[in-house]
PDB file of N, CA and C in Angstrom:
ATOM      1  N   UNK A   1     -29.130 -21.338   0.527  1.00  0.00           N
ATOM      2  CA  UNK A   1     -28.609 -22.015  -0.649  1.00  0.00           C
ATOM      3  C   UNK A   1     -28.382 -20.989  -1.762  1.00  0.00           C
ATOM      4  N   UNK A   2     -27.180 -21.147  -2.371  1.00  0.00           N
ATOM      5  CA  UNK A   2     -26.939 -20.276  -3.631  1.00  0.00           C
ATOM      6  C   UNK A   2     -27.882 -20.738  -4.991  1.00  0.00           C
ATOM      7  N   UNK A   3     -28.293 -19.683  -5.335  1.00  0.00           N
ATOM      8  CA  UNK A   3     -28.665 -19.574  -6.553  1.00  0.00           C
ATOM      9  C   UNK A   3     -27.720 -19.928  -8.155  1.00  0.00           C
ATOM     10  N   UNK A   4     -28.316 -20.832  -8.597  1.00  0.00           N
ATOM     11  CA  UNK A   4     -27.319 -21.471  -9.602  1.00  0.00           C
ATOM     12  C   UNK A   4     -27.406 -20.494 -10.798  1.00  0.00           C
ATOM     13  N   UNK A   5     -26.491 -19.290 -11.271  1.00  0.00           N
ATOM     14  CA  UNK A   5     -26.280 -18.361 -12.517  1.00  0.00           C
ATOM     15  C   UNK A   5     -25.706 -19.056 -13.398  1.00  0.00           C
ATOM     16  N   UNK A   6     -25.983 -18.464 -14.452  1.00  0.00           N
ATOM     17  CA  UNK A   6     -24.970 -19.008 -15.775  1.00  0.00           C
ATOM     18  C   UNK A   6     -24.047 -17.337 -15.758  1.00  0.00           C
ATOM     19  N   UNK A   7     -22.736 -17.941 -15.966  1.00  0.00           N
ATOM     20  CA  UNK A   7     -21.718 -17.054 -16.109  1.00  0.00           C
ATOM     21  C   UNK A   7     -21.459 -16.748 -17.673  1.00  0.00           C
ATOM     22  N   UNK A   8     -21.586 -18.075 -18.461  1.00  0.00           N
ATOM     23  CA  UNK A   8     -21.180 -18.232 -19.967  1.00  0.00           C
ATOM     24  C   UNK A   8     -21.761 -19.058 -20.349  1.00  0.00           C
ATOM     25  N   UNK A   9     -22.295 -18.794 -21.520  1.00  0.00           N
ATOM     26  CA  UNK A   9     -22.522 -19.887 -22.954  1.00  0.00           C
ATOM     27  C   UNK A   9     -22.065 -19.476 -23.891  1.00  0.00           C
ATOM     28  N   UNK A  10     -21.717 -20.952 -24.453  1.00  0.00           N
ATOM     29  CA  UNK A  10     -21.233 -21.281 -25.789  1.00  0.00           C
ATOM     30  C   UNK A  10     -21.670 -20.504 -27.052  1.00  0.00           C
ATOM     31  N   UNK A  11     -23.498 -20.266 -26.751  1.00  0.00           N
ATOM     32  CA  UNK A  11     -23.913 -19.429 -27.928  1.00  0.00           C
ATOM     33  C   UNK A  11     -23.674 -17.728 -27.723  1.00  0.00           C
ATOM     34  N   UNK A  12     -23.639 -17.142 -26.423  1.00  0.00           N
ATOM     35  CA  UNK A  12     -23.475 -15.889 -26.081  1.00  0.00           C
ATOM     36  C   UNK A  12     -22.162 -15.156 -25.887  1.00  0.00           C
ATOM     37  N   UNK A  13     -21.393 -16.141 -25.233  1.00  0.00           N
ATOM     38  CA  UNK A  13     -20.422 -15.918 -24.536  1.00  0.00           C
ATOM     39  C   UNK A  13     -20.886 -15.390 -22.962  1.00  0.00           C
ATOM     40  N   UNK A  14     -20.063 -14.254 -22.578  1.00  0.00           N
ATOM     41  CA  UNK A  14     -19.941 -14.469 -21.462  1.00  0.00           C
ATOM     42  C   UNK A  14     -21.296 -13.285 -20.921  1.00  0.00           C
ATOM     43  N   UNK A  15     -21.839 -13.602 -20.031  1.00  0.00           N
ATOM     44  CA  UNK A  15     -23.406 -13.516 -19.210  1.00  0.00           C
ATOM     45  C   UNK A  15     -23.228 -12.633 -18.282  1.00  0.00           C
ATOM     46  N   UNK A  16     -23.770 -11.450 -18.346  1.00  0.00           N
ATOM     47  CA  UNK A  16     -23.691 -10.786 -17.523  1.00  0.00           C
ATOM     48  C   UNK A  16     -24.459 -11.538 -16.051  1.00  0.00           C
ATOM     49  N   UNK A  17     -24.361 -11.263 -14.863  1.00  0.00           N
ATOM     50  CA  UNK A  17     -24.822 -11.693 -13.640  1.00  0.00           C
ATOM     51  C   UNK A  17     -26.077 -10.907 -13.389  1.00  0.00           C
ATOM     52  N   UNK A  18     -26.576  -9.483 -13.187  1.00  0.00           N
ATOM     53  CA  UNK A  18     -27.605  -9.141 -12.706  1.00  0.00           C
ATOM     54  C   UNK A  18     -28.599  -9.305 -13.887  1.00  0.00           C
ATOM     55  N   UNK A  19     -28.123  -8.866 -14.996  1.00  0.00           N
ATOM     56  CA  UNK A  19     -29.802  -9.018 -15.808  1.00  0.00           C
ATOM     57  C   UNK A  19     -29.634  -9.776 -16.875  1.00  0.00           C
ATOM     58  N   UNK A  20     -28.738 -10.815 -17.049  1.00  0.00           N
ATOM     59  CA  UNK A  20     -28.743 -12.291 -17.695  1.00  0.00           C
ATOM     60  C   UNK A  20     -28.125 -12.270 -19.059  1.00  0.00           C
ATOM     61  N   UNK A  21     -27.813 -10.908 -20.023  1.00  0.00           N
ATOM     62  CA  UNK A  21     -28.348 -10.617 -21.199  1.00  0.00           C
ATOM     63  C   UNK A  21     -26.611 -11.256 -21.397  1.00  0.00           C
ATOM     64  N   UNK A  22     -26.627 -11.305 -22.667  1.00  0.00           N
ATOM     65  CA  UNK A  22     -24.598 -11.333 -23.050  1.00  0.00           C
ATOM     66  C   UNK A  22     -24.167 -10.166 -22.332  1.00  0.00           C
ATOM     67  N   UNK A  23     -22.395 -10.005 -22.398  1.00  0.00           N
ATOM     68  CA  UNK A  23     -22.116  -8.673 -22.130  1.00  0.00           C
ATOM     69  C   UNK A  23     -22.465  -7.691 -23.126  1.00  0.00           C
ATOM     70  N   UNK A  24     -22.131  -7.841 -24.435  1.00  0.00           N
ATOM     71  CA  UNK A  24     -22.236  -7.053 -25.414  1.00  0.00           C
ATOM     72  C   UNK A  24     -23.861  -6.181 -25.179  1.00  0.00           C
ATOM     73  N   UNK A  25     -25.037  -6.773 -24.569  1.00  0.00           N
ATOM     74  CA  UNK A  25     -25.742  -6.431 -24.615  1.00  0.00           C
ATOM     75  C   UNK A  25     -26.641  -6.227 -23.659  1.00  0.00           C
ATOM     76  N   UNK A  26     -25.845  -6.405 -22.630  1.00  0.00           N
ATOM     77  CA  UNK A  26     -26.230  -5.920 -21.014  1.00  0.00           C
ATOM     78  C   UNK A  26     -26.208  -4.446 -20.891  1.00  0.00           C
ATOM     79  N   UNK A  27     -28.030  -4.013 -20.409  1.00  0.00           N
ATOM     80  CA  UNK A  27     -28.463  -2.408 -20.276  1.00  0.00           C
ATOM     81  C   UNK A  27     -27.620  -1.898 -19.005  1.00  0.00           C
ATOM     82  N   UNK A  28     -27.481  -2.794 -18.001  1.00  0.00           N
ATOM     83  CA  UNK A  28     -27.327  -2.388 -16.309  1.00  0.00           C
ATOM     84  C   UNK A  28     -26.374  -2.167 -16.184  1.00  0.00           C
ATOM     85  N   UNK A  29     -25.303  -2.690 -17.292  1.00  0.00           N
ATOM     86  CA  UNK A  29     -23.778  -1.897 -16.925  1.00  0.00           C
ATOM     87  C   UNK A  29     -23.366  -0.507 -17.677  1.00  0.00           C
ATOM     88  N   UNK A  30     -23.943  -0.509 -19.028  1.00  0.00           N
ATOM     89  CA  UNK A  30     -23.828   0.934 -19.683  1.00  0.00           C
ATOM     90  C   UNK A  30     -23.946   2.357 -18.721  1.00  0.00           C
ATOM     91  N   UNK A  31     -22.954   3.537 -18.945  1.00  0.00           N
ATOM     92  CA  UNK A  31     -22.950   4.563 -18.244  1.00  0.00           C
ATOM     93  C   UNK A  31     -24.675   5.058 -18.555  1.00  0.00           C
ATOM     94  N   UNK A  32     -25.330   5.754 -17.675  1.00  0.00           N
ATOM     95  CA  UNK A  32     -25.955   6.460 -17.930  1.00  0.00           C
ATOM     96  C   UNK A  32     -26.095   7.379 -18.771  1.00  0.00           C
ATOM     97  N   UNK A  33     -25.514   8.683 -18.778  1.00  0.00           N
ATOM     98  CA  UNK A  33     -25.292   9.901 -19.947  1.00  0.00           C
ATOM     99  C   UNK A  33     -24.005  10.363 -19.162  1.00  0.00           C
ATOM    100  N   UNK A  34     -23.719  11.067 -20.223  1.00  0.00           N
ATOM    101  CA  UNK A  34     -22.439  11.645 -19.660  1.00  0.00           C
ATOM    102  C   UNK A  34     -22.026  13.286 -18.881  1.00  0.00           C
ATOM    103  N   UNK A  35     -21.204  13.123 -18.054  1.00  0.00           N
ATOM    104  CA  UNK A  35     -21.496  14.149 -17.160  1.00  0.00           C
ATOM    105  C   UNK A  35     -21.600  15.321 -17.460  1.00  0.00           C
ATOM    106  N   UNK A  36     -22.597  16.262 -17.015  1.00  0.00           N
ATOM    107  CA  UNK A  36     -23.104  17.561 -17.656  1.00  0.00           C
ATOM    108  C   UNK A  36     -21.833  18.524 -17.287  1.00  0.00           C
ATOM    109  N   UNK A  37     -21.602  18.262 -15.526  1.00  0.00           N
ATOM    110  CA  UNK A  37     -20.981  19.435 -15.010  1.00  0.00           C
ATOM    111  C   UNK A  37     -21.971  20.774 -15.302  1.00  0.00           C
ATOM    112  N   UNK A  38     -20.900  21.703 -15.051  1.00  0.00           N
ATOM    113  CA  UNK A  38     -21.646  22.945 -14.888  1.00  0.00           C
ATOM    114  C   UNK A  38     -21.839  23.693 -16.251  1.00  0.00           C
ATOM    115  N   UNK A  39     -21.459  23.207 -17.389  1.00  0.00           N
ATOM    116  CA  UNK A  39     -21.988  23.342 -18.871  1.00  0.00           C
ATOM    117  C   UNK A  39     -20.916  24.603 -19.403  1.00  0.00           C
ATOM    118  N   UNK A  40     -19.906  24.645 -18.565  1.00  0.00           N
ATOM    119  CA  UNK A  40     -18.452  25.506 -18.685  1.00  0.00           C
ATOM    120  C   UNK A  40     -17.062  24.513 -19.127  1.00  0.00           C
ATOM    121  N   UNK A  41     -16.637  25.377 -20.134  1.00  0.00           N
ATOM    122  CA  UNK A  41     -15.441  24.215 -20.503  1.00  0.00           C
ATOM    123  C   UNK A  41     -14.487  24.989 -20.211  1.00  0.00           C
ATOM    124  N   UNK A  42     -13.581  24.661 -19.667  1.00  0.00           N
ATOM    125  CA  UNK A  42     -12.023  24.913 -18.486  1.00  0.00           C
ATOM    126  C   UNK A  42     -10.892  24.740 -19.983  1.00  0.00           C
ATOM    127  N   UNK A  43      -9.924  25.461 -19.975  1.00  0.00           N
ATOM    128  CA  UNK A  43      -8.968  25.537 -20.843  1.00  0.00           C
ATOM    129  C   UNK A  43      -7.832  26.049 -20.071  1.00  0.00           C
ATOM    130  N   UNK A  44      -6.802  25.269 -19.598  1.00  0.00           N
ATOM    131  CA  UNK A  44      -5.849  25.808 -18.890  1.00  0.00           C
ATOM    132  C   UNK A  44      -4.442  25.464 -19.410  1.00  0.00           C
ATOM    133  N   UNK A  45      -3.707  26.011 -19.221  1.00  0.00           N
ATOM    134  CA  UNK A  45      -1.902  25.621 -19.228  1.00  0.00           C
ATOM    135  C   UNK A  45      -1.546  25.415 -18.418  1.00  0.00           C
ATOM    136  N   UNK A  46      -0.776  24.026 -17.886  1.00  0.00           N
ATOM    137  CA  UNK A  46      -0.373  23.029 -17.040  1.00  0.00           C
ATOM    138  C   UNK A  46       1.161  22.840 -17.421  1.00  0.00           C
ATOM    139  N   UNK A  47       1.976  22.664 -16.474  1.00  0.00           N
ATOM    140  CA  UNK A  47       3.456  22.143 -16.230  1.00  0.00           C
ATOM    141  C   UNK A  47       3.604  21.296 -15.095  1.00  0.00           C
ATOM    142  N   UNK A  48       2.944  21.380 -14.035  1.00  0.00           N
ATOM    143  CA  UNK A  48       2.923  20.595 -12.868  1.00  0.00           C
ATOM    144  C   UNK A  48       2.643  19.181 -13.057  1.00  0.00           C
ATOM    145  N   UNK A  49       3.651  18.219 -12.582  1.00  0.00           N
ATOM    146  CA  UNK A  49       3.909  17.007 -12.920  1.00  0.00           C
ATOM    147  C   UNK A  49       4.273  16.863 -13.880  1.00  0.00           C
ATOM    148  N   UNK A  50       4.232  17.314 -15.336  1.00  0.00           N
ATOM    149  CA  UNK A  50       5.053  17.005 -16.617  1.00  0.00           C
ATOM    150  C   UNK A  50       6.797  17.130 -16.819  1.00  0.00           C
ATOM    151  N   UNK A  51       7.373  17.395 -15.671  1.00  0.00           N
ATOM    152  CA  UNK A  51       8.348  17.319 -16.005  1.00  0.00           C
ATOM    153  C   UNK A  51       9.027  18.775 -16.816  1.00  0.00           C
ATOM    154  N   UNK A  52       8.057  19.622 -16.557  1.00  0.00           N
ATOM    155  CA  UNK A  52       8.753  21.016 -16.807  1.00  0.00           C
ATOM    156  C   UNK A  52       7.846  21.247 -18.180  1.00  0.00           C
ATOM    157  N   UNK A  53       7.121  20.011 -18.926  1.00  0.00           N
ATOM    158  CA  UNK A  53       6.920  20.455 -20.565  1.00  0.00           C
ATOM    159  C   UNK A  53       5.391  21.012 -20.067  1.00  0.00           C
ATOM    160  N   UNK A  54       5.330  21.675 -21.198  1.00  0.00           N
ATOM    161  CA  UNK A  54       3.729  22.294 -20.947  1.00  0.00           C
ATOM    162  C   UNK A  54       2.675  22.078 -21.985  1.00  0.00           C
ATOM    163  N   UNK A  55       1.248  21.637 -21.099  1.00  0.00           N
ATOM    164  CA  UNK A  55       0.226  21.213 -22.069  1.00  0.00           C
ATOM    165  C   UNK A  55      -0.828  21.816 -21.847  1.00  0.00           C
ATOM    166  N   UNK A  56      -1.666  21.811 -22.870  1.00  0.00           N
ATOM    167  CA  UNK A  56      -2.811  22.752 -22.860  1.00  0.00           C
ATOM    168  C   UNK A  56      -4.083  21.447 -22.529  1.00  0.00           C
ATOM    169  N   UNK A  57      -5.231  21.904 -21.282  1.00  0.00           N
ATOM    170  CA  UNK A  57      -6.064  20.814 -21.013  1.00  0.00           C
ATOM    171  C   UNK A  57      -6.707  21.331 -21.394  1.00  0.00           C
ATOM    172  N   UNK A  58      -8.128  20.527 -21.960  1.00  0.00           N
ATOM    173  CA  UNK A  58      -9.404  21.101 -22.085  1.00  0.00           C
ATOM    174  C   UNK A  58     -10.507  20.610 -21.160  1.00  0.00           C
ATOM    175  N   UNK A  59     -11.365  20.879 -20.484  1.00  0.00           N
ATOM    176  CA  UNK A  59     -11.881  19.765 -19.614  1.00  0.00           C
ATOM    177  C   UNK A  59     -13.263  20.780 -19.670  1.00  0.00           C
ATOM    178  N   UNK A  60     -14.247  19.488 -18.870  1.00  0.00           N
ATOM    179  CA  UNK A  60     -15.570  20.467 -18.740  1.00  0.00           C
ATOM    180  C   UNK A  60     -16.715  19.873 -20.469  1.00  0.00           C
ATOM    181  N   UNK A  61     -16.024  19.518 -21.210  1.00  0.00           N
ATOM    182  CA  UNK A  61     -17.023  18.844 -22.830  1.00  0.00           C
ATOM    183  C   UNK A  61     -18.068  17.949 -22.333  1.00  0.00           C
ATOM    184  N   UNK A  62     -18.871  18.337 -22.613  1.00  0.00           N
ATOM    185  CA  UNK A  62     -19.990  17.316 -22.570  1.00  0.00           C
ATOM    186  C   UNK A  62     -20.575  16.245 -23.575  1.00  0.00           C
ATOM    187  N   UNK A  63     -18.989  15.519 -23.705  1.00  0.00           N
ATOM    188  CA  UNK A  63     -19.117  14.741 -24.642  1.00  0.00           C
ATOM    189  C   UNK A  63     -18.836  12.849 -24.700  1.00  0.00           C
ATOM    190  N   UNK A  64     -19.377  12.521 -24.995  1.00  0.00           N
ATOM    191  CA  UNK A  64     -19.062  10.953 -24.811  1.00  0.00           C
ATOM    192  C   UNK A  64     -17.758  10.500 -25.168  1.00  0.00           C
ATOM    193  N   UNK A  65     -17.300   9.219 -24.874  1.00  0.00           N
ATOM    194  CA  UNK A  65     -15.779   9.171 -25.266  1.00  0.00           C
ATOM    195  C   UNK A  65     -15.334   9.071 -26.646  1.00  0.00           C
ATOM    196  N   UNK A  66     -16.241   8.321 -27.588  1.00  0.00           N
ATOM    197  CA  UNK A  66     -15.712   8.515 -28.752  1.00  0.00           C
ATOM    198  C   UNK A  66     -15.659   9.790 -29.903  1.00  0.00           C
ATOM    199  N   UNK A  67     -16.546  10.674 -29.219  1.00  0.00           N
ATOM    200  CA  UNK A  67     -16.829  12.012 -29.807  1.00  0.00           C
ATOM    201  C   UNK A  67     -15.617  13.282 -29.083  1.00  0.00           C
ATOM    202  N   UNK A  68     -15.346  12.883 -27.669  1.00  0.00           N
ATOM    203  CA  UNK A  68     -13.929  13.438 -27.163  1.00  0.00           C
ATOM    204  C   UNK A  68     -13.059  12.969 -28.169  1.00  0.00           C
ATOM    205  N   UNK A  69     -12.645  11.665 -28.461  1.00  0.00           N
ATOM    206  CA  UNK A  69     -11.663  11.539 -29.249  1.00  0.00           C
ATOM    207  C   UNK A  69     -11.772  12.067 -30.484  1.00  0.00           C
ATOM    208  N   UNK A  70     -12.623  11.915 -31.321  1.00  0.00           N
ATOM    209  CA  UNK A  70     -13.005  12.606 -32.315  1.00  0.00           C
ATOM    210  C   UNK A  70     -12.344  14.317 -32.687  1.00  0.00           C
ATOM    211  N   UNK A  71     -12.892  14.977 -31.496  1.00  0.00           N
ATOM    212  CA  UNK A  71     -12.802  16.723 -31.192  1.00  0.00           C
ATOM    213  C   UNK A  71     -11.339  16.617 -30.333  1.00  0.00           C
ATOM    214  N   UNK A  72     -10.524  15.825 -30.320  1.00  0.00           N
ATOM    215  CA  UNK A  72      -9.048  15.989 -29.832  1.00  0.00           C
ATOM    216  C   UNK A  72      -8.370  15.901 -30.940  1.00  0.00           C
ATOM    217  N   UNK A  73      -8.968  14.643 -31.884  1.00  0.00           N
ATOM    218  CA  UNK A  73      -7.993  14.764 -33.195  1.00  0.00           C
ATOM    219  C   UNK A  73      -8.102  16.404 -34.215  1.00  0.00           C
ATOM    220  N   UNK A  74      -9.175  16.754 -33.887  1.00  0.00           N
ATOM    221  CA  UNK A  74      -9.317  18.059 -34.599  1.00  0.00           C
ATOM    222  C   UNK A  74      -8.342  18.847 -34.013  1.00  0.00           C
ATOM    223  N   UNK A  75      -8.662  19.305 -33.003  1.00  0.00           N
ATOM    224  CA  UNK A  75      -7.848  20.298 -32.532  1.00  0.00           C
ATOM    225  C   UNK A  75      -6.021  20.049 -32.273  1.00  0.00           C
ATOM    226  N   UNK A  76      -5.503  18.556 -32.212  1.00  0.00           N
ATOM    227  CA  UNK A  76      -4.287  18.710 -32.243  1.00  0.00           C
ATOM    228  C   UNK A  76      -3.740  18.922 -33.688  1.00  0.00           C
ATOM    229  N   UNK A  77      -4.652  18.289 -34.775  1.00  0.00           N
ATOM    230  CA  UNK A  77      -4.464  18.723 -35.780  1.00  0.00           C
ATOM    231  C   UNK A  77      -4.606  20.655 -36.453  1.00  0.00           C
ATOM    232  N   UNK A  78      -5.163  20.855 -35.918  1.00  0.00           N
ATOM    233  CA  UNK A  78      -5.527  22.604 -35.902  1.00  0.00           C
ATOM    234  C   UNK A  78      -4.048  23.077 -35.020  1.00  0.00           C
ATOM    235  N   UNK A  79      -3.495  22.759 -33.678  1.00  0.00           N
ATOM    236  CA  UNK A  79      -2.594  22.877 -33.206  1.00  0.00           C
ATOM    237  C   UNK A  79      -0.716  22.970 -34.010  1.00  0.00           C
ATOM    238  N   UNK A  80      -1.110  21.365 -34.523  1.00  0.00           N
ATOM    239  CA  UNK A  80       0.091  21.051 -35.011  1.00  0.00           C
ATOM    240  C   UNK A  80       0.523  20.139 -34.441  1.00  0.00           C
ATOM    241  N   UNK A  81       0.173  20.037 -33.281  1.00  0.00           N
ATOM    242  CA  UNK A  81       1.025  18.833 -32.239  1.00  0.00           C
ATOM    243  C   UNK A  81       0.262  17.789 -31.849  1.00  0.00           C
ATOM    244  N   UNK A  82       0.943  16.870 -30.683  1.00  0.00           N
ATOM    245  CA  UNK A  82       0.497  15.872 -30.409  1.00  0.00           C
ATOM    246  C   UNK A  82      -0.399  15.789 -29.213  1.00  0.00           C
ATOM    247  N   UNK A  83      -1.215  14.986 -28.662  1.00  0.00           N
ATOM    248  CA  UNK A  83      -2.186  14.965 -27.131  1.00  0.00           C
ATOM    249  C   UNK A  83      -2.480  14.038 -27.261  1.00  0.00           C
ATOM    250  N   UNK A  84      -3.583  13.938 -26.252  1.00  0.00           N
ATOM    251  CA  UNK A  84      -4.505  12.612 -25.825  1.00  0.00           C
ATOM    252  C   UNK A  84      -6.463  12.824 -25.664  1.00  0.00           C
ATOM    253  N   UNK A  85      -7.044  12.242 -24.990  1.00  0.00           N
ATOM    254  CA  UNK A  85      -8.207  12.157 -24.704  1.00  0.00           C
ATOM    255  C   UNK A  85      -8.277  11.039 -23.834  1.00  0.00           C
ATOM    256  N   UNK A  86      -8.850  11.298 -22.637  1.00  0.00           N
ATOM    257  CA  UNK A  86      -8.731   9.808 -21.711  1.00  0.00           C
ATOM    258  C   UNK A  86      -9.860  10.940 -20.349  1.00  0.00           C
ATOM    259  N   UNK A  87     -10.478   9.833 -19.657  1.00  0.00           N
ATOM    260  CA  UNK A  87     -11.090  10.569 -18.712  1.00  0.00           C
ATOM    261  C   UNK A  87     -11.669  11.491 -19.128  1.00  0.00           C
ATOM    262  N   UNK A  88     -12.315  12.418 -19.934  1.00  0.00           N
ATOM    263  CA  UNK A  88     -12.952  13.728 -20.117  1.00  0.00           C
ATOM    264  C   UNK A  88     -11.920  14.778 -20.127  1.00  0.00           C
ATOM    265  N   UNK A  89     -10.918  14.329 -20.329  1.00  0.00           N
ATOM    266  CA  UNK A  89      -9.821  15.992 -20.335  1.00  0.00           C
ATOM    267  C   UNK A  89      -8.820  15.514 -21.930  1.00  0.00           C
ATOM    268  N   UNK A  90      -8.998  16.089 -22.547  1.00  0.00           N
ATOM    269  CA  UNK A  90      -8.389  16.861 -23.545  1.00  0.00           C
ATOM    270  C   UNK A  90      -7.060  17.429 -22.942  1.00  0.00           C
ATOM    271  N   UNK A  91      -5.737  16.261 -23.329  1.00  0.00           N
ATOM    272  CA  UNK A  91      -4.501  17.144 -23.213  1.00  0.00           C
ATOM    273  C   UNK A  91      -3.447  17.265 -24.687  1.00  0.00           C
ATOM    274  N   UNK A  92      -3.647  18.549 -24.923  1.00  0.00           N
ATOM    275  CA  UNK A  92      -2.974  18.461 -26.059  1.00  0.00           C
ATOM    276  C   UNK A  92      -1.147  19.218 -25.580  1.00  0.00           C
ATOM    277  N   UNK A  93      -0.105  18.865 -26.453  1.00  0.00           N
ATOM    278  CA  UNK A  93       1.001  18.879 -25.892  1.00  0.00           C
ATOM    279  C   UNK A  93       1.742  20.530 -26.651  1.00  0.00           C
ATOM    280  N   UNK A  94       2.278  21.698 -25.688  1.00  0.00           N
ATOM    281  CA  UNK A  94       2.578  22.789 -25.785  1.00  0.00           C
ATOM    282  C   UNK A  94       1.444  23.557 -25.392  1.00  0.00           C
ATOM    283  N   UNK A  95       1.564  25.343 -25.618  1.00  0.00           N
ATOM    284  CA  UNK A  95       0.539  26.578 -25.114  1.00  0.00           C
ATOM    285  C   UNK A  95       0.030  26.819 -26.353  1.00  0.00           C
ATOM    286  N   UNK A  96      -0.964  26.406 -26.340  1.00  0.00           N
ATOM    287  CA  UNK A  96      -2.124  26.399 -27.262  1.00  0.00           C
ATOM    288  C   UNK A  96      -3.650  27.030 -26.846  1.00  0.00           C
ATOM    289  N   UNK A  97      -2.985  27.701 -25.727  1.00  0.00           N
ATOM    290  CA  UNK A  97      -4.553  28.238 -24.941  1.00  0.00           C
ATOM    291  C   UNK A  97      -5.867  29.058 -26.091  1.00  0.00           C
ATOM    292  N   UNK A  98      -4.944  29.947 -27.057  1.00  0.00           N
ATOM    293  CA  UNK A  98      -5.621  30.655 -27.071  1.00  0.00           C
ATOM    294  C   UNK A  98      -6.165  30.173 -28.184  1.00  0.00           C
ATOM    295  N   UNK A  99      -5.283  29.507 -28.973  1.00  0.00           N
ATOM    296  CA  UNK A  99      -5.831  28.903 -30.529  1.00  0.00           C
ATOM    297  C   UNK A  99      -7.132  28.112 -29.656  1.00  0.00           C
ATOM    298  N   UNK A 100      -7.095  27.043 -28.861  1.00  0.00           N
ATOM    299  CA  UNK A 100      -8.066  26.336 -28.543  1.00  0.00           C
ATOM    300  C   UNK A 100      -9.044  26.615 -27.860  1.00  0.00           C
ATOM    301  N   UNK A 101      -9.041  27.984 -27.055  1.00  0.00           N
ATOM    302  CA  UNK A 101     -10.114  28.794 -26.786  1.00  0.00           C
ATOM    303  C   UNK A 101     -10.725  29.017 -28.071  1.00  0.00           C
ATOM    304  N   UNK A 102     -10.176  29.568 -28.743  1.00  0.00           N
ATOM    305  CA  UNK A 102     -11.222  29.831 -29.949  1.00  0.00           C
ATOM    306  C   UNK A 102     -11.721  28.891 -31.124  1.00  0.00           C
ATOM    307  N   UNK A 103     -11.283  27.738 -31.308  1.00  0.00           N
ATOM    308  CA  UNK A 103     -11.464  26.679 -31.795  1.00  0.00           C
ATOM    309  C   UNK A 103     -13.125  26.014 -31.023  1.00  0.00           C
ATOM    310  N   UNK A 104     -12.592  25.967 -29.891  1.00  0.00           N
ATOM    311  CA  UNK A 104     -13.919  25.622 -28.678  1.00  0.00           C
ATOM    312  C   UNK A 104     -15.057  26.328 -28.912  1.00  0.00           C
ATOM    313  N   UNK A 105     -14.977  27.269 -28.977  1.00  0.00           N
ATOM    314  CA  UNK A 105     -15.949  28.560 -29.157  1.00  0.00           C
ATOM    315  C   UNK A 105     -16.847  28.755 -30.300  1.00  0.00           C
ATOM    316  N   UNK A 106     -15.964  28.473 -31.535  1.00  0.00           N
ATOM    317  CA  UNK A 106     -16.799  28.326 -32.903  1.00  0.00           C
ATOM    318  C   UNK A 106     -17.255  27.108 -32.926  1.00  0.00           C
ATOM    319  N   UNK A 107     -17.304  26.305 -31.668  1.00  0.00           N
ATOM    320  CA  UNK A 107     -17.972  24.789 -31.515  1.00  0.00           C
ATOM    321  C   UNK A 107     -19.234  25.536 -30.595  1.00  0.00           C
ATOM    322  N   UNK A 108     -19.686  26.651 -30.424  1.00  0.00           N
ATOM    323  CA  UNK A 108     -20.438  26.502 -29.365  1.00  0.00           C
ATOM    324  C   UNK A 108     -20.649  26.488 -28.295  1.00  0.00           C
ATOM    325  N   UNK A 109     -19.706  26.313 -27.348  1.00  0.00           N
ATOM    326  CA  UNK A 109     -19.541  26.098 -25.850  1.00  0.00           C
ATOM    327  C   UNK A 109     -19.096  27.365 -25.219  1.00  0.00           C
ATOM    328  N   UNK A 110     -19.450  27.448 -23.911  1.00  0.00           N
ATOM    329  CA  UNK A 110     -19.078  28.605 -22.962  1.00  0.00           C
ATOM    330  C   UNK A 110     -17.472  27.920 -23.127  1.00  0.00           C
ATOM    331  N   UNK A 111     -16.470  29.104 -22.815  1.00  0.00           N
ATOM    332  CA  UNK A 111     -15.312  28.389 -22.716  1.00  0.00           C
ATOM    333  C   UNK A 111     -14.648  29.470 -21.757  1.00  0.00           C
ATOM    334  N   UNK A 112     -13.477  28.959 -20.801  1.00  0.00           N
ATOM    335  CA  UNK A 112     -13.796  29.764 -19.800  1.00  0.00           C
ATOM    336  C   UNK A 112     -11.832  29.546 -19.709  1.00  0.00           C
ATOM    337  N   UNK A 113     -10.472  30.625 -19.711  1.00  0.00           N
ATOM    338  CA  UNK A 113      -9.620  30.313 -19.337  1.00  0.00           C
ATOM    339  C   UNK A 113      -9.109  30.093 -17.724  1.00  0.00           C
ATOM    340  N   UNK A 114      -9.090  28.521 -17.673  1.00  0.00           N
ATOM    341  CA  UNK A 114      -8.860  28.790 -15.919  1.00  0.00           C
ATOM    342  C   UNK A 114      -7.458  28.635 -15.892  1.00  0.00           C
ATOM    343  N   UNK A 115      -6.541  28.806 -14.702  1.00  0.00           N
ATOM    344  CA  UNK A 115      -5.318  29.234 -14.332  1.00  0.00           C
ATOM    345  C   UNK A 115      -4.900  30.431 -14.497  1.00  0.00           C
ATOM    346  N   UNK A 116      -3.514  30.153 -14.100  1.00  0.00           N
ATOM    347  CA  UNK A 116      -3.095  31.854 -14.414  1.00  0.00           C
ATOM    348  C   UNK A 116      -2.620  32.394 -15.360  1.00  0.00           C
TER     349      UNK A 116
END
């Protein structure tokens, strides 16, 4: 016989399934911490798949998502141009390797140019 859950109430909204709480305040789905990796941040220049334009990635931050976004608006602003933040990679748009190597750097971090 199935076990009768509450999915939703009126006073909570909607119920998480394994540990009962609202969503807003369900522990069991939150990420753990965010991924260490090898504590090296990757800075490369990319054209492959863009359609010929070229962007500078940053990847490797050991940073949560709203603090990535945060440290993308800096640096496209330091850049001049436009990017993103999504997934843990930092793509800001044109060759910006070297400004953002060193931008990275007076943040602290190993920073490491990968590609060629």
């Amino acid at each position: 016989m199935m076990r009768d859950r509450l999915v939703y109430s009126t006073r909570e909204g909607r119920v998480c399934l394994s540990c009962g709480k609202a969503i807003e305040a369900c522990v069991c789905r939150r990420p753990k911490s965010v991924l260490q990796g090898d504590g090296v941040v990757r800075v490369r220049r990319e054209t492959k798949g863009r359609h010929g334009k070229t962007v500078t990635t940053v990847s490797g931050i050991p940073l949560d998502a709203t603090a990535l976004e945060a440290l993308a608006a800096d640096l496209k602003r330091r850049c001049g141009s436009g990017g993103s933040a999504k997934d843990g990679v930092i793509v800001i748009q044109g060759d910006h390797v070297d400004l953002v190597i060193e931008e990275v750097r007076k943040l602290g971090y190993t920073v490491r140019r990968a590609g060629g």
